[in-house]
Protein backbone atom coordinates (compact mmCIF):
# COMPACT_ATOMS: atom_id res chain seq x y z
CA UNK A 1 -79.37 -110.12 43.62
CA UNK A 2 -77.05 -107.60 44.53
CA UNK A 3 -76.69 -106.56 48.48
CA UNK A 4 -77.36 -102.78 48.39
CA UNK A 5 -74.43 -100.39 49.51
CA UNK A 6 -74.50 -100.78 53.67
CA UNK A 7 -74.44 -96.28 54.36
CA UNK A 8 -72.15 -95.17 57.27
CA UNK A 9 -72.92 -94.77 60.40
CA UNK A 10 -72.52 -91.06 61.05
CA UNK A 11 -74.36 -90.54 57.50
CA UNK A 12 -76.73 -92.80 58.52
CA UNK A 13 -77.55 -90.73 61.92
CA UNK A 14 -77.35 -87.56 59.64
CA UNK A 15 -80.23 -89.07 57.61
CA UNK A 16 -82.06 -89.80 60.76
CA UNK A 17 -82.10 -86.72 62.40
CA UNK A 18 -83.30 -85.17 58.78
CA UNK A 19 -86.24 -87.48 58.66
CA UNK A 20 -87.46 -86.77 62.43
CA UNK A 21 -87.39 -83.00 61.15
CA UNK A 22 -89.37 -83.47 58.46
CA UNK A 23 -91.97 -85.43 60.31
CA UNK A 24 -91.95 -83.03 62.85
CA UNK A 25 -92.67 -79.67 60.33
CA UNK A 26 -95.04 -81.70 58.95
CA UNK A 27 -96.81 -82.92 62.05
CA UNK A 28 -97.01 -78.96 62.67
CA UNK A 29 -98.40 -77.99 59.38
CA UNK A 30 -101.62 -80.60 59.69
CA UNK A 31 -102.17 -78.93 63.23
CA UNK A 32 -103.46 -75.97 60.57
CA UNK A 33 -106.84 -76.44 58.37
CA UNK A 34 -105.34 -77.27 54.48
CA UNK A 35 -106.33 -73.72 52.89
CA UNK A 36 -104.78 -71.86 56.35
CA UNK A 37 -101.61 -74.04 56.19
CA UNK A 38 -101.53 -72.96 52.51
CA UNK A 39 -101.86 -69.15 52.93
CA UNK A 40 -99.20 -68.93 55.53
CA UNK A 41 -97.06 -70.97 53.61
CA UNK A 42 -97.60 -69.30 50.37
CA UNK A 43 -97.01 -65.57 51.91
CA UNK A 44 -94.04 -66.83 53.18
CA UNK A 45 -92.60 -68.18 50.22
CA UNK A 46 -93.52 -65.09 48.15
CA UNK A 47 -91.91 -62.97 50.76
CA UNK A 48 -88.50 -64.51 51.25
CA UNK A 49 -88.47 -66.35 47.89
CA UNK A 50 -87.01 -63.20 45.88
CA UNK A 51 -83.51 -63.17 47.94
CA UNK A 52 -83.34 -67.08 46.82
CA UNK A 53 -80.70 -66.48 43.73
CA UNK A 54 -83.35 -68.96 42.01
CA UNK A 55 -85.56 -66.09 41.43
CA UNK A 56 -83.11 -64.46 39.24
CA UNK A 57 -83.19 -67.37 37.04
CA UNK A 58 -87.65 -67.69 36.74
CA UNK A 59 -87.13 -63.80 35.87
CA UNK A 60 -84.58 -64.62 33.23
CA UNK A 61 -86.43 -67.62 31.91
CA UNK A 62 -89.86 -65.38 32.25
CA UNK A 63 -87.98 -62.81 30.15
CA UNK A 64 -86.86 -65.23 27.37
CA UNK A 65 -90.86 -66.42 27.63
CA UNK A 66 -92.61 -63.44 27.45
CA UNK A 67 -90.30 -60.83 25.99
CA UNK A 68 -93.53 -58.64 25.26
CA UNK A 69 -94.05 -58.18 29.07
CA UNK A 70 -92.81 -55.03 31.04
CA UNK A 71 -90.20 -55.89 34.19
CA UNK A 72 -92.95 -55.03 36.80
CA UNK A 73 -95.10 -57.65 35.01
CA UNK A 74 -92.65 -60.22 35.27
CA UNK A 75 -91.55 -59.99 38.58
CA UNK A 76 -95.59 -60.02 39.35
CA UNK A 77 -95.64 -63.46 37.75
CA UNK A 78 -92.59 -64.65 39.76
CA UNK A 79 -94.29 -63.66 43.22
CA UNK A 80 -97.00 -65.39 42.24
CA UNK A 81 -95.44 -68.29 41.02
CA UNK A 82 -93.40 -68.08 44.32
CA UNK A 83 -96.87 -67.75 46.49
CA UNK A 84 -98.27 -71.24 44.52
CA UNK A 85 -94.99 -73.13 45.11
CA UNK A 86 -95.50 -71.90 48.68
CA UNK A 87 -99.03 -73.47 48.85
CA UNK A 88 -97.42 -76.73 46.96
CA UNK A 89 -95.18 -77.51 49.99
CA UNK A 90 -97.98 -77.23 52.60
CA UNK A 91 -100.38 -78.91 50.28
CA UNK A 92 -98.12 -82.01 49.87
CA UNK A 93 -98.17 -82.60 53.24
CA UNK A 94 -101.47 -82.98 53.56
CA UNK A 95 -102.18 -85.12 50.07
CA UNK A 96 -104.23 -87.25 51.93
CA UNK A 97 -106.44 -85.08 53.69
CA UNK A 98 -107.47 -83.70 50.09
CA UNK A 99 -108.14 -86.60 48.45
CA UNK A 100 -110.45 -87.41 51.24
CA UNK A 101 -112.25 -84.02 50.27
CA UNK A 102 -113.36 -84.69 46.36
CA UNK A 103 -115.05 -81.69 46.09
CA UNK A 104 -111.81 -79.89 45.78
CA UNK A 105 -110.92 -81.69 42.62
CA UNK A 106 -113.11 -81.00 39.56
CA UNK A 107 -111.81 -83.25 36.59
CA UNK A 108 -112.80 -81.59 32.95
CA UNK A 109 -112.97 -84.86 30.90
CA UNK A 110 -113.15 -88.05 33.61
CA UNK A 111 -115.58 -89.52 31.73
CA UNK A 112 -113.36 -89.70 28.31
CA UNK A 113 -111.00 -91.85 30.82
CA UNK A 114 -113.93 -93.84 32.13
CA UNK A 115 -114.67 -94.79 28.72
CA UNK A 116 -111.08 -96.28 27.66
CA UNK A 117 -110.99 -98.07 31.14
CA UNK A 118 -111.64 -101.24 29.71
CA UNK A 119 -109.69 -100.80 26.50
CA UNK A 120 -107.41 -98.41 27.25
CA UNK A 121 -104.18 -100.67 26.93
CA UNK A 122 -100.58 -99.22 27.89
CA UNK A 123 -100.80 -95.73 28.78
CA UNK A 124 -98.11 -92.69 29.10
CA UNK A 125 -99.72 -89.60 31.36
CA UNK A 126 -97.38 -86.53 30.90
CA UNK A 127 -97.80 -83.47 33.21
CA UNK A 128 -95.48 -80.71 34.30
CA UNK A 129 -94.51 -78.35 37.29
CA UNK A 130 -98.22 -76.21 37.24
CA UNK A 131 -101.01 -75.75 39.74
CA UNK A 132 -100.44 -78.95 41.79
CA UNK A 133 -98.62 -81.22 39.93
CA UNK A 134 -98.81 -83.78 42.64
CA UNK A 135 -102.27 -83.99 41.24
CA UNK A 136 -101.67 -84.26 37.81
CA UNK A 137 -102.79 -88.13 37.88
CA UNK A 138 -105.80 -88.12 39.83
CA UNK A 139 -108.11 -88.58 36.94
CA UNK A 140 -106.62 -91.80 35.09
CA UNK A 141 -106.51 -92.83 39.20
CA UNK A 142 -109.87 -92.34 39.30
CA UNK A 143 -111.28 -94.06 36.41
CA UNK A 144 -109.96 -97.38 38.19
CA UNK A 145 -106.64 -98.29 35.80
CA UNK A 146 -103.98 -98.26 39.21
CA UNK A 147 -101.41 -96.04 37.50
CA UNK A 148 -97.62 -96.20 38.26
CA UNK A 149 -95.09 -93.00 38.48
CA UNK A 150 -91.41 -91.95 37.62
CA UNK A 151 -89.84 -89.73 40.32
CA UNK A 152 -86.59 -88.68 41.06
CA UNK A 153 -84.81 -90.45 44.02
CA UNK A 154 -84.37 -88.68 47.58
CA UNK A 155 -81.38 -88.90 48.58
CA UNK A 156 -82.14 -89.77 52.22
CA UNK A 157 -83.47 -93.01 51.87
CA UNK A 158 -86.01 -92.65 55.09
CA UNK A 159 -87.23 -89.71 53.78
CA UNK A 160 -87.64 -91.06 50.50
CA UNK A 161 -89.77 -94.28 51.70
CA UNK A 162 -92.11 -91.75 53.46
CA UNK A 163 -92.66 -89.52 50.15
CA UNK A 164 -93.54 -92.84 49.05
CA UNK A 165 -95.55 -94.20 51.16
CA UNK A 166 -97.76 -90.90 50.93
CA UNK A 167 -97.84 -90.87 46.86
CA UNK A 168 -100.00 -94.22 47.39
CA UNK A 169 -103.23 -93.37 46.88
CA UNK A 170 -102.45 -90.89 43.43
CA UNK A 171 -99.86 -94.26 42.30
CA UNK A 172 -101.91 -97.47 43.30
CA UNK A 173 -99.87 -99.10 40.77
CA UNK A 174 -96.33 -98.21 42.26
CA UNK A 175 -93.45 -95.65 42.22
CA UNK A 176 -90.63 -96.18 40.05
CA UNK A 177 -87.29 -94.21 41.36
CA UNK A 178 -84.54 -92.40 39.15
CA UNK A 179 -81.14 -91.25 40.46
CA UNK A 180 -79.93 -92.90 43.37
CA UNK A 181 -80.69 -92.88 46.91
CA UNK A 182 -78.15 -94.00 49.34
CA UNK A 183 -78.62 -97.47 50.20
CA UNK A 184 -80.12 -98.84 47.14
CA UNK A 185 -79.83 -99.56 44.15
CA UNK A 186 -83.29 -99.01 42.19
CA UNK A 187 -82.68 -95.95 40.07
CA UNK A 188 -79.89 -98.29 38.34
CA UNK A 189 -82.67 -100.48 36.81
CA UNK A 190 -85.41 -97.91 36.21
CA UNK A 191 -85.26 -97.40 32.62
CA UNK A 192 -85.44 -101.16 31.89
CA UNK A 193 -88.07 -101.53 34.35
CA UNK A 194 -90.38 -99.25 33.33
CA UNK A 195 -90.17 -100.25 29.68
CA UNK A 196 -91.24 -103.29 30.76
CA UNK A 197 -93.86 -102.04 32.82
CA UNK A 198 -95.62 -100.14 29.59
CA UNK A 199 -94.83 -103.13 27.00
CA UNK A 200 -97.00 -105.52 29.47
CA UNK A 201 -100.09 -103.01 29.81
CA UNK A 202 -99.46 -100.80 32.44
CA UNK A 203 -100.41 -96.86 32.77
CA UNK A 204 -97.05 -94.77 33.96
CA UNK A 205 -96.99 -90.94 34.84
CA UNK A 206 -93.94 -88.17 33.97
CA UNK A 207 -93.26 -84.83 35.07
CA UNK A 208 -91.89 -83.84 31.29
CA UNK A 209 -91.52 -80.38 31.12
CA UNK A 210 -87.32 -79.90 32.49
CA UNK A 211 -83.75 -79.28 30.78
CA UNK A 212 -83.14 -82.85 30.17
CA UNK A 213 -78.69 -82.59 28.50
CA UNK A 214 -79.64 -85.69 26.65
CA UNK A 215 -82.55 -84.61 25.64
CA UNK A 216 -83.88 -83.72 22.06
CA UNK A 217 -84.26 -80.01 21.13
CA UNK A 218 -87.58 -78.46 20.24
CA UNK A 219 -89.12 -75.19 20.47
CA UNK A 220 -90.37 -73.95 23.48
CA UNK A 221 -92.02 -70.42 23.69
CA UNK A 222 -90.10 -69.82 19.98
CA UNK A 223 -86.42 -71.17 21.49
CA UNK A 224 -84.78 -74.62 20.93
CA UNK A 225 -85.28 -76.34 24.45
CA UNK A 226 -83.76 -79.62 25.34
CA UNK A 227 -86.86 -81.78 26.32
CA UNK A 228 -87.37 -85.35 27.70
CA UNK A 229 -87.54 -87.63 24.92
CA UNK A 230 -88.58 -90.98 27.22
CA UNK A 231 -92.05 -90.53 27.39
CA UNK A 232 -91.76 -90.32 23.03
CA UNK A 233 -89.67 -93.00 22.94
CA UNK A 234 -92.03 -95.73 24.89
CA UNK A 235 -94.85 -94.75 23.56
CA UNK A 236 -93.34 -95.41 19.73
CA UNK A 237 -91.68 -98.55 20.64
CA UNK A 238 -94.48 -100.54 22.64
CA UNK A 239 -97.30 -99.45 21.19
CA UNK A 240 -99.01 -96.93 24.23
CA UNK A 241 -101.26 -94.19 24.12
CA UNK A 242 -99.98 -91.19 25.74
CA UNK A 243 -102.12 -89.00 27.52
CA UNK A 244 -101.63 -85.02 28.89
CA UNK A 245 -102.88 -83.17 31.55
CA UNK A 246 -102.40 -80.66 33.69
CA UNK A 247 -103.52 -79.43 37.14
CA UNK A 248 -104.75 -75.31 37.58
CA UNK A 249 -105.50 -74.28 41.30
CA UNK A 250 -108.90 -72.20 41.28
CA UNK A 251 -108.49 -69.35 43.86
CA UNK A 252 -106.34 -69.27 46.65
CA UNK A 253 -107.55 -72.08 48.27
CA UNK A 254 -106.56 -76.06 47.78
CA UNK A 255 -109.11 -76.83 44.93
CA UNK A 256 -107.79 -77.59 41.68
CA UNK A 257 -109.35 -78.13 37.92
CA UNK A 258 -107.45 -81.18 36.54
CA UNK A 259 -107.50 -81.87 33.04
CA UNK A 260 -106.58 -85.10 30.79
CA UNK A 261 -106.07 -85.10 26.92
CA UNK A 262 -105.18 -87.47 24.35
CA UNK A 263 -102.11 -86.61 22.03
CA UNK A 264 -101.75 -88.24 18.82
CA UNK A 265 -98.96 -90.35 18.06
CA UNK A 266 -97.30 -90.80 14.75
CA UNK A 267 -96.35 -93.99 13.52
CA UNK A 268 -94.70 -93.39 10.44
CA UNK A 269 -91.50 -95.45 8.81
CA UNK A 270 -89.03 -92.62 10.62
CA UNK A 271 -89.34 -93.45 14.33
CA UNK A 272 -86.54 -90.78 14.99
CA UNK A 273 -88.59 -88.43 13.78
CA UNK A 274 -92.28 -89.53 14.92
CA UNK A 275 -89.85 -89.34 18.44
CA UNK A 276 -89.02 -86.07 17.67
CA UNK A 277 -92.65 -84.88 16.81
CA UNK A 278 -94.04 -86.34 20.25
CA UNK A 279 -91.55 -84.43 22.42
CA UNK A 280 -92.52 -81.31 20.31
CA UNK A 281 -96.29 -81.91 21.17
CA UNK A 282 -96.16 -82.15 24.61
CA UNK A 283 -93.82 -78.87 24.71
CA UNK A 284 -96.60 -77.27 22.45
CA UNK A 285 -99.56 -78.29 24.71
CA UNK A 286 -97.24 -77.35 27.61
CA UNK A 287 -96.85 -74.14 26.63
CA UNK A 288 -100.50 -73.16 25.55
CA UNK A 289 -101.39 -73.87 28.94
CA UNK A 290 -98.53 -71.87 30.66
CA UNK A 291 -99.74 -68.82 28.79
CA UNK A 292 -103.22 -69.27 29.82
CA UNK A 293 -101.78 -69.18 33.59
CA UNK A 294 -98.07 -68.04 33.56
CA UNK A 295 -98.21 -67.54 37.41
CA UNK A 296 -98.93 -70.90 37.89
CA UNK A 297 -96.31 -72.30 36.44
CA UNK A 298 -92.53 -72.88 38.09
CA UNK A 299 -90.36 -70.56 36.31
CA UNK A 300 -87.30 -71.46 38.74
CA UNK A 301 -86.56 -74.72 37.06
CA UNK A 302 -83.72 -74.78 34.65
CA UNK A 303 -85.21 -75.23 30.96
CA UNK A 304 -83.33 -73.26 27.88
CA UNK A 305 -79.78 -73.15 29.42
């Protein structure tokens, strides 16, 4: 086995100092109740977020979305999409505080889980950047089948362990890293990994709903988008379900309304284009749902261009 990369020292102290930050703003948001913590982080982020040259970017992609929509409408939805991301940040510090609180998490269709559980056999669960995303998987969680997630890699490796450690409870079954943090060398293997990790039975979240270069192009609110094709790709190789859900925040407070579905997958004699159909079925579901609550959704990632 390979000795991962030793980082410099002064790099090294860099990353230190950033983790006893974080720890620190986040020891000061849990001094707040969750739903307080969220409201003065969410007014923040609606009121500063519009300077962020980010915002010019959710008003261009909001544009391309809803072309039907009058400027003052849009910029509406992006200060409200602003406000939820706002609410994100102070609600992902305090994942397991809500968790403890089940009441705030009303799952439409747990019992359609429940009722796989026993038979349910490799599993894809696809969700995207809405409501909560960080609680996109607490259904399949909670039927009892210890799901595993993809995430991308934080660069500082001790902040990255504590992300980690905290995603425990939604990811009994692991977190599997891509891109690279400094000092290892997991992201390098990922791909092969989790292919494995499917092939022998296991249940594996995405986020699937960014610009992805490689990706395969499908439509996405009428224009060619390119879209992960991974999640496709597994699923038509080993043989797994794939399952889609999303998470909507009801109110302004930290309750949520998280919903799993099964998508059909096509197993025809063209598995280019059964790939191809998959990745345009999650973008289609996707975008259903966006319309149904545009403000919820973050406009700021990159995702036609």
């Amino acid at each position: 086995m390979a000795t991962p990369p030793r980082i410099p020292f002064f790099r090294d102290l860099k990353y230190r100092l950033e983790y006893v930050v974080l720890r620190l703003l986040i020891g000061f948001v849990r001094l707040f109740p969750i739903d307080l913590a969220g409201t003065i982080s969410g007014k923040t982020w609606r009121l500063i977020a519009p300077y962020n040259r980010r915002h010019k970017r959710a008003l261009k992609n909001l544009e391309i979305a809803f072309p039907e929509k009058t400027p003052e409408e849009r910029e509406k939805i992006a200060l409200a999409m602003w406000e939820n991301l706002g609410r994100v940040m102070a609600e992902t510090m305090n994942i397991d505080r809500i968790l403890k609180e089940p009441e705030r998490l009303h799952v439409t269709n747990g019992h359609v889980i429940k009722r796989y559980k026993d038979k349910m056999g490799p599993v894809l669960i696809v969700t995207m950047h809405m409501g909560n995303w960080e609680l996109g998987m607490w259904p399949v969680t909670l039927a009892g089948v210890r799901p595993a997630g993809v995430y991308r890699l934080v660069k500082n490796p001790y902040v990255d362990r504590y992300l980690r450690a905290q995603r425990k409870a939604l990811y009994p079954g692991g977190l599997f890293g891509r891109g690279r943090a400094d000092g290892t060398q997991e992201g390098q293997k990922t791909a092969r990994l989790i292919m494995d990790y499917v092939r022998q039975g296991g249940r594996l979240g995405f986020i699937s709903d960014l610009y992805d270069a490689q990706g395969i192009e499908v439509p996405f609110f009428g224009y060619p988008a390119k879209s992960m094709p991974i999640t496709a790709m597994i699923a038509r190789r080993v043989g797994a379900r794939i399952w889609i859900g999303r998470c909507i925040r009801i109110g302004n407070r930290a309750c949520f309304d998280v919903n799993v579905n099964e998508l059909r997958v096509p197993r025809t004699q063209n598995q280019a284009e059964d790939i191809r159909e998959i990745t345009a079925a999650i973008q289609r579901c996707f975008e259903g749902w966006i319309r149904e609550n545009p403000e919820q959704f973050m406009w700021s990632n990159r995702r036609w261009f």
